[in-house]
Protein backbone atom coordinates (compact mmCIF):
# COMPACT_ATOMS: atom_id res chain seq x y z
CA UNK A 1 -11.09 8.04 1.24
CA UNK A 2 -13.62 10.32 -0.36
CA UNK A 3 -13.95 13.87 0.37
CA UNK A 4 -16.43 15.01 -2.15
CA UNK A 5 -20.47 15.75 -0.49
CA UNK A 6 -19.07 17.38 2.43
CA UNK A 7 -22.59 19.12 3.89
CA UNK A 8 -23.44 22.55 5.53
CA UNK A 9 -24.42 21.79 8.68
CA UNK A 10 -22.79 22.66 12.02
CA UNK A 11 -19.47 20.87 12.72
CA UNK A 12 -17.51 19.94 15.84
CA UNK A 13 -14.33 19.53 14.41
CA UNK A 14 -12.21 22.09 11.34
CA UNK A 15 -14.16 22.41 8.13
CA UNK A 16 -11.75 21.84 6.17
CA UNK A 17 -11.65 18.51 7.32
CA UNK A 18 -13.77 16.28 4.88
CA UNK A 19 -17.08 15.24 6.43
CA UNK A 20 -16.82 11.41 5.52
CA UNK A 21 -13.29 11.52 6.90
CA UNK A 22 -14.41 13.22 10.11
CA UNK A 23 -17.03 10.10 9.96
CA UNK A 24 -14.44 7.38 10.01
CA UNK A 25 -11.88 9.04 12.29
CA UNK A 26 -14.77 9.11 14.69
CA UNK A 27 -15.21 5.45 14.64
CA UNK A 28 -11.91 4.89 14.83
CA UNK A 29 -11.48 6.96 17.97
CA UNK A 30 -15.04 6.07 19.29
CA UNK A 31 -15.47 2.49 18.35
CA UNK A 32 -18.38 1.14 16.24
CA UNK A 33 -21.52 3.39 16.41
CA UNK A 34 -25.03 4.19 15.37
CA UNK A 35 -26.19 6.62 13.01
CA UNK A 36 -27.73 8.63 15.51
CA UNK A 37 -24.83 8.66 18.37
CA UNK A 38 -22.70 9.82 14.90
CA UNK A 39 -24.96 12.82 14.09
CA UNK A 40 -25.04 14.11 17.33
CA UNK A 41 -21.33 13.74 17.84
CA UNK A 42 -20.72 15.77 14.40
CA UNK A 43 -23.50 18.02 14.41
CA UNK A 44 -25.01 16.63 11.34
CA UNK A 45 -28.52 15.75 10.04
CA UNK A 46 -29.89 12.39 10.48
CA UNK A 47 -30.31 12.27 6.37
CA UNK A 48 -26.73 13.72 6.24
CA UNK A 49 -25.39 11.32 8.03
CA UNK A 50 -27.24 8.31 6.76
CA UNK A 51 -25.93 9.62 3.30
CA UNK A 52 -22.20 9.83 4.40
CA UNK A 53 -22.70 6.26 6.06
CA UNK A 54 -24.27 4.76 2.87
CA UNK A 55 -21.40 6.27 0.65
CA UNK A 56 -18.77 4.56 3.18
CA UNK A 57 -20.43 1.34 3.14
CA UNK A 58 -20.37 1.29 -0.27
CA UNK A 59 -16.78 2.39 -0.64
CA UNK A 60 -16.11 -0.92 1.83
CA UNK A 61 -14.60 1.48 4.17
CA UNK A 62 -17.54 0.41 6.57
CA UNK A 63 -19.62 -2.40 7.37
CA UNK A 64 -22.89 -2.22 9.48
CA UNK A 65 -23.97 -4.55 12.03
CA UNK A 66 -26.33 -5.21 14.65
CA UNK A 67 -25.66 -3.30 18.17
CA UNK A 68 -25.33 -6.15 20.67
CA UNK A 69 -26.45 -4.97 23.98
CA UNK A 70 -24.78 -7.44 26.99
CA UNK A 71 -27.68 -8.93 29.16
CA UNK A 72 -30.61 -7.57 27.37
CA UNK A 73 -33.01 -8.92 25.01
CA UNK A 74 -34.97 -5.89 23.52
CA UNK A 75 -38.38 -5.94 21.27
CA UNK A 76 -38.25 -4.94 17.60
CA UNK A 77 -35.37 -4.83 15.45
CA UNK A 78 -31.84 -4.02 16.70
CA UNK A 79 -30.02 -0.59 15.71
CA UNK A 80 -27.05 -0.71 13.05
CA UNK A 81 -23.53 0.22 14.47
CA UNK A 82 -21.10 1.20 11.76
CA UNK A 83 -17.95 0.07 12.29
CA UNK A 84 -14.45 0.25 10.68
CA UNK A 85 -13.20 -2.27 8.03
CA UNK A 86 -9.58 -3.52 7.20
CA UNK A 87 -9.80 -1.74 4.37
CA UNK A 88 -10.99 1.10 6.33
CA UNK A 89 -7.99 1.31 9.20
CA UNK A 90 -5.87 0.72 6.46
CA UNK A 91 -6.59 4.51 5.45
CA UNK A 92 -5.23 5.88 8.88
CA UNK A 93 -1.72 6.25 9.73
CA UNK A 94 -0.29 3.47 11.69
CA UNK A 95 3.09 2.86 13.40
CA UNK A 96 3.77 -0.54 11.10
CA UNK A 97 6.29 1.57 9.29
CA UNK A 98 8.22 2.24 12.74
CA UNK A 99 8.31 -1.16 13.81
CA UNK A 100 9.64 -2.37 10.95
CA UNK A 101 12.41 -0.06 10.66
CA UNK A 102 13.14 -0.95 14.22
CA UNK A 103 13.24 -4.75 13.87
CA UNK A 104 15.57 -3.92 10.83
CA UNK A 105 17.89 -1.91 12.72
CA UNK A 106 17.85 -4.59 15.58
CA UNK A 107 19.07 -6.99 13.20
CA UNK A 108 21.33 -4.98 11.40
CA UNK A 109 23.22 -4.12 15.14
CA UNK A 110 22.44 -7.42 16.45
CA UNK A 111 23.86 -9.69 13.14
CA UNK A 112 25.16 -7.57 11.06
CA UNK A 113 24.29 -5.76 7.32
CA UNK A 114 24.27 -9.07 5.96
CA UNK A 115 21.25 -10.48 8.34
CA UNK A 116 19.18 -7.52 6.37
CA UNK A 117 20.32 -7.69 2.79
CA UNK A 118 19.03 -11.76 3.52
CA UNK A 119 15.72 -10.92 5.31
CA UNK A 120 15.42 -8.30 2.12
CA UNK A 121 15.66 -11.06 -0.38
CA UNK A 122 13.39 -13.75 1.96
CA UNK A 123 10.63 -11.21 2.04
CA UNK A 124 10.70 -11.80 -1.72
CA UNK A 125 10.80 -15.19 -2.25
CA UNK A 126 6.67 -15.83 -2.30
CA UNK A 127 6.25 -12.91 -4.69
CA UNK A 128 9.43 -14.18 -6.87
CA UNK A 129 7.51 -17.67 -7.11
CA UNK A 130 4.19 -16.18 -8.48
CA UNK A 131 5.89 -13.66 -11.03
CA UNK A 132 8.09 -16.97 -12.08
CA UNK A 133 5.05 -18.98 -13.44
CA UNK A 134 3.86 -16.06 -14.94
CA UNK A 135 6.92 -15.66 -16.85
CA UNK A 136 7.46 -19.33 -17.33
CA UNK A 137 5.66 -19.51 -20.40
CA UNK A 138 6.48 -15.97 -21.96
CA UNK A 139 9.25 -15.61 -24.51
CA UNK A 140 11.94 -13.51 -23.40
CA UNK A 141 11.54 -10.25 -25.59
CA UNK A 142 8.10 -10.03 -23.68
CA UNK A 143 9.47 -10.63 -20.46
CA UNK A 144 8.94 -6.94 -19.34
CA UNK A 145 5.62 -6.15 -20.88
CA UNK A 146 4.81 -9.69 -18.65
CA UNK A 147 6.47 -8.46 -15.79
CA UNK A 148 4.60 -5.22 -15.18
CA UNK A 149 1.46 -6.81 -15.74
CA UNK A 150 2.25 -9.22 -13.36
CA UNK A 151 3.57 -6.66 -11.06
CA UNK A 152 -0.02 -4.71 -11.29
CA UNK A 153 -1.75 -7.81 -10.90
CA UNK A 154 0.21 -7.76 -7.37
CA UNK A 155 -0.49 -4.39 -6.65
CA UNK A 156 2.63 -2.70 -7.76
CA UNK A 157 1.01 -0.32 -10.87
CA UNK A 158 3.53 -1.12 -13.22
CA UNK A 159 3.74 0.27 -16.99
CA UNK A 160 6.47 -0.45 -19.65
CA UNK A 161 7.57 1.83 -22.63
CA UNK A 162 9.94 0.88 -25.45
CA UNK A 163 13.56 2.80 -25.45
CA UNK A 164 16.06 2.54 -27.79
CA UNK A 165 18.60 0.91 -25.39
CA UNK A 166 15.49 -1.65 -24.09
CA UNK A 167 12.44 -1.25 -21.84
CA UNK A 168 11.75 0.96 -19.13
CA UNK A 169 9.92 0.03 -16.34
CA UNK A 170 7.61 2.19 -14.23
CA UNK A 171 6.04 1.26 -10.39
CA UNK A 172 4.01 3.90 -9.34
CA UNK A 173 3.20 2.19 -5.93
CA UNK A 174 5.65 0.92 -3.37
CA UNK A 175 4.46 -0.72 -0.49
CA UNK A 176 7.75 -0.18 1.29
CA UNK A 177 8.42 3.11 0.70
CA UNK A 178 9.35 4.29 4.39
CA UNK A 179 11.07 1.37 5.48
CA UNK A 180 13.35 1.54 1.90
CA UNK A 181 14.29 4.99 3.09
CA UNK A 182 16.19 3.73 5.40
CA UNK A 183 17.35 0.47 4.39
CA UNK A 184 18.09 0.63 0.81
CA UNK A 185 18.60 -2.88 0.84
CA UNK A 186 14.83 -3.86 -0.07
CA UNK A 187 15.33 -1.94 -3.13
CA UNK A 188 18.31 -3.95 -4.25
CA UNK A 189 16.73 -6.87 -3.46
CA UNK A 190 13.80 -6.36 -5.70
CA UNK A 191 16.29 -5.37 -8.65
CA UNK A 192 18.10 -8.81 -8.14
CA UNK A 193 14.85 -10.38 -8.25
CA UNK A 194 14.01 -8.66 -11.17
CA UNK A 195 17.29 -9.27 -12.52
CA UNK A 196 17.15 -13.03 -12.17
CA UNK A 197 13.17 -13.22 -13.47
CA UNK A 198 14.34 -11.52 -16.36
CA UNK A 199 17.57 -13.41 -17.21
CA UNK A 200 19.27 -9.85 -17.94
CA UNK A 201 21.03 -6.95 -15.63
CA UNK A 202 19.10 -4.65 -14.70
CA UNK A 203 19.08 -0.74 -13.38
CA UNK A 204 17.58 1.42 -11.05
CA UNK A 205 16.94 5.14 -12.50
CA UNK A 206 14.49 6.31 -9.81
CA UNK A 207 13.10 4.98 -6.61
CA UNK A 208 10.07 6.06 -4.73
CA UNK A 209 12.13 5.70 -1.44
CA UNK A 210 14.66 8.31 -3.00
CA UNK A 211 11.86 10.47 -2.95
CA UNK A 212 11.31 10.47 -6.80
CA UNK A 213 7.46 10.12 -7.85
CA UNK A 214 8.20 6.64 -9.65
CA UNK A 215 10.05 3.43 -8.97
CA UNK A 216 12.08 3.65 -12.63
CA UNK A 217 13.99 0.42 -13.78
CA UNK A 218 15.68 0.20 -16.83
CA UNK A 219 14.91 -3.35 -18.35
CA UNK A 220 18.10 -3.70 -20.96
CA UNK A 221 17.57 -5.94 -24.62
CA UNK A 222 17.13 -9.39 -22.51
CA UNK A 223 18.66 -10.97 -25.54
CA UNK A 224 22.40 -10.44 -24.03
CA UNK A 225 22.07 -12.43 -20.37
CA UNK A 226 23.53 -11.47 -17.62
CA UNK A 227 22.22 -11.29 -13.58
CA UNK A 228 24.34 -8.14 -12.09
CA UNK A 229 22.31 -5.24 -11.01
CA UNK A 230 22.89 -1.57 -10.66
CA UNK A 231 20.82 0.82 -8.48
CA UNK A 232 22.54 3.93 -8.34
CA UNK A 233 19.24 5.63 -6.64
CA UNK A 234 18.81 3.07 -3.57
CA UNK A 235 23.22 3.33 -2.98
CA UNK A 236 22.55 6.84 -2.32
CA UNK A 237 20.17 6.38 0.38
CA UNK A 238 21.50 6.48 3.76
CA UNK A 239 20.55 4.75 6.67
């Protein structure tokens, strides 16, 4: 979210606390709202605000609409409520994290390690398929140069450089993160995948769930097939 434009104006909650944050936390705790119930709430102008509203709207972090009042039918245009996108609640921390890790420890008491290193490898299956046709086509010395852009195309920020043992393969996102802490087994799953995309072994260097600052895969020559994997980083994490 930005925090750039904060204003001077009296506030109601800590300064330091951007202003267009302080904006959408208020919807989110307050539900959709005008522009005018918002500046009185945070002690800002009504040009302040407008500008802060404007910026978030832009950003897609809001969307306005028109206030629907039950029962009444008033003259003259209706006021604008701001409220919160998907994109928007997507910014604030959420307890998705905690269920998951949950539901994967149910299993793994209720079934058994196996049940998650399966569900890890299911959870893959629709984003194997789309990497697969994109690598269909690709001849195998630009496999991994394929497979990061395919991987950014998914989200994933992926970057390759050249080594002298093979490629190197950088994610700089991980969707799974805080789950993977726990239950290195999403990790492996994703180097098998990569693994079997690739037609080559591959190995885990560094994993953002290991708490390094990149998910680091070493992408060997794929000239010399073979489908085992190695990921010393994700073994090391405990559950």
């Amino acid at each position: 979210m930005a925090t750039s434009d904060a204003v001077t104006e009296g506030t109601s909650h800590d300064d330091s606390f951007p202003t267009r944050a302080r904006v959408a936390d208020a919807i989110l705790r307050g539900g959709p709202s005008t522009a005018a119930r918002l500046a009185e709430e945070l002690d800002l102008t009504p040009a302040a605000i407008r500008r802060h509203l404007d910026h978030l709207v832009a950003e897609g972090v809001l969307e306005s609409r028109d206030q629907r009042v039950h029962g009444q039918r008033g003259r003259g245009r209706p006021a604008k409520v701001f409220a919160l996108t998907d994109v928007g609640r997507g910014q604030f921390a959420h307890a998705y994290d905690e269920i998951a890790v949950d539901a994967l420890e149910f299993l793994r008491d209720s079934i058994g390690e196996d049940a998650v290193k399966q569900f890890a490898s299911h959870r893959l299956d629709d984003l194997r398929e789309r990497l697969a046709a994109r690598l269909e086509e690709v001849e195998p010395s630009e496999r991994p140069a394929a497979l990061a852009e395919a991987l950014s195309a998914e989200g994933f920020a992926a970057s390759t450089s050249s080594t002298p043992a093979g490629t190197q393969m950088c994610q700089h996102h991980c969707p799974v993160a805080h789950v993977a802490e726990q239950f290195p087994q999403l990790c492996e799953a994703e180097a098998e995948m990569f693994a079997g995309l690739l037609g080559t072994h591959v190995q885990r260097l560094a994993t953002i769930a290991h708490g390094d600052g990149v998910c680091t895969t070493h992408l060997p020559d794929p000239t010399t097939p073979t489908h085992s994997t190695s990921s010393p980083h994700a073994e090391k994490v405990t559950s």
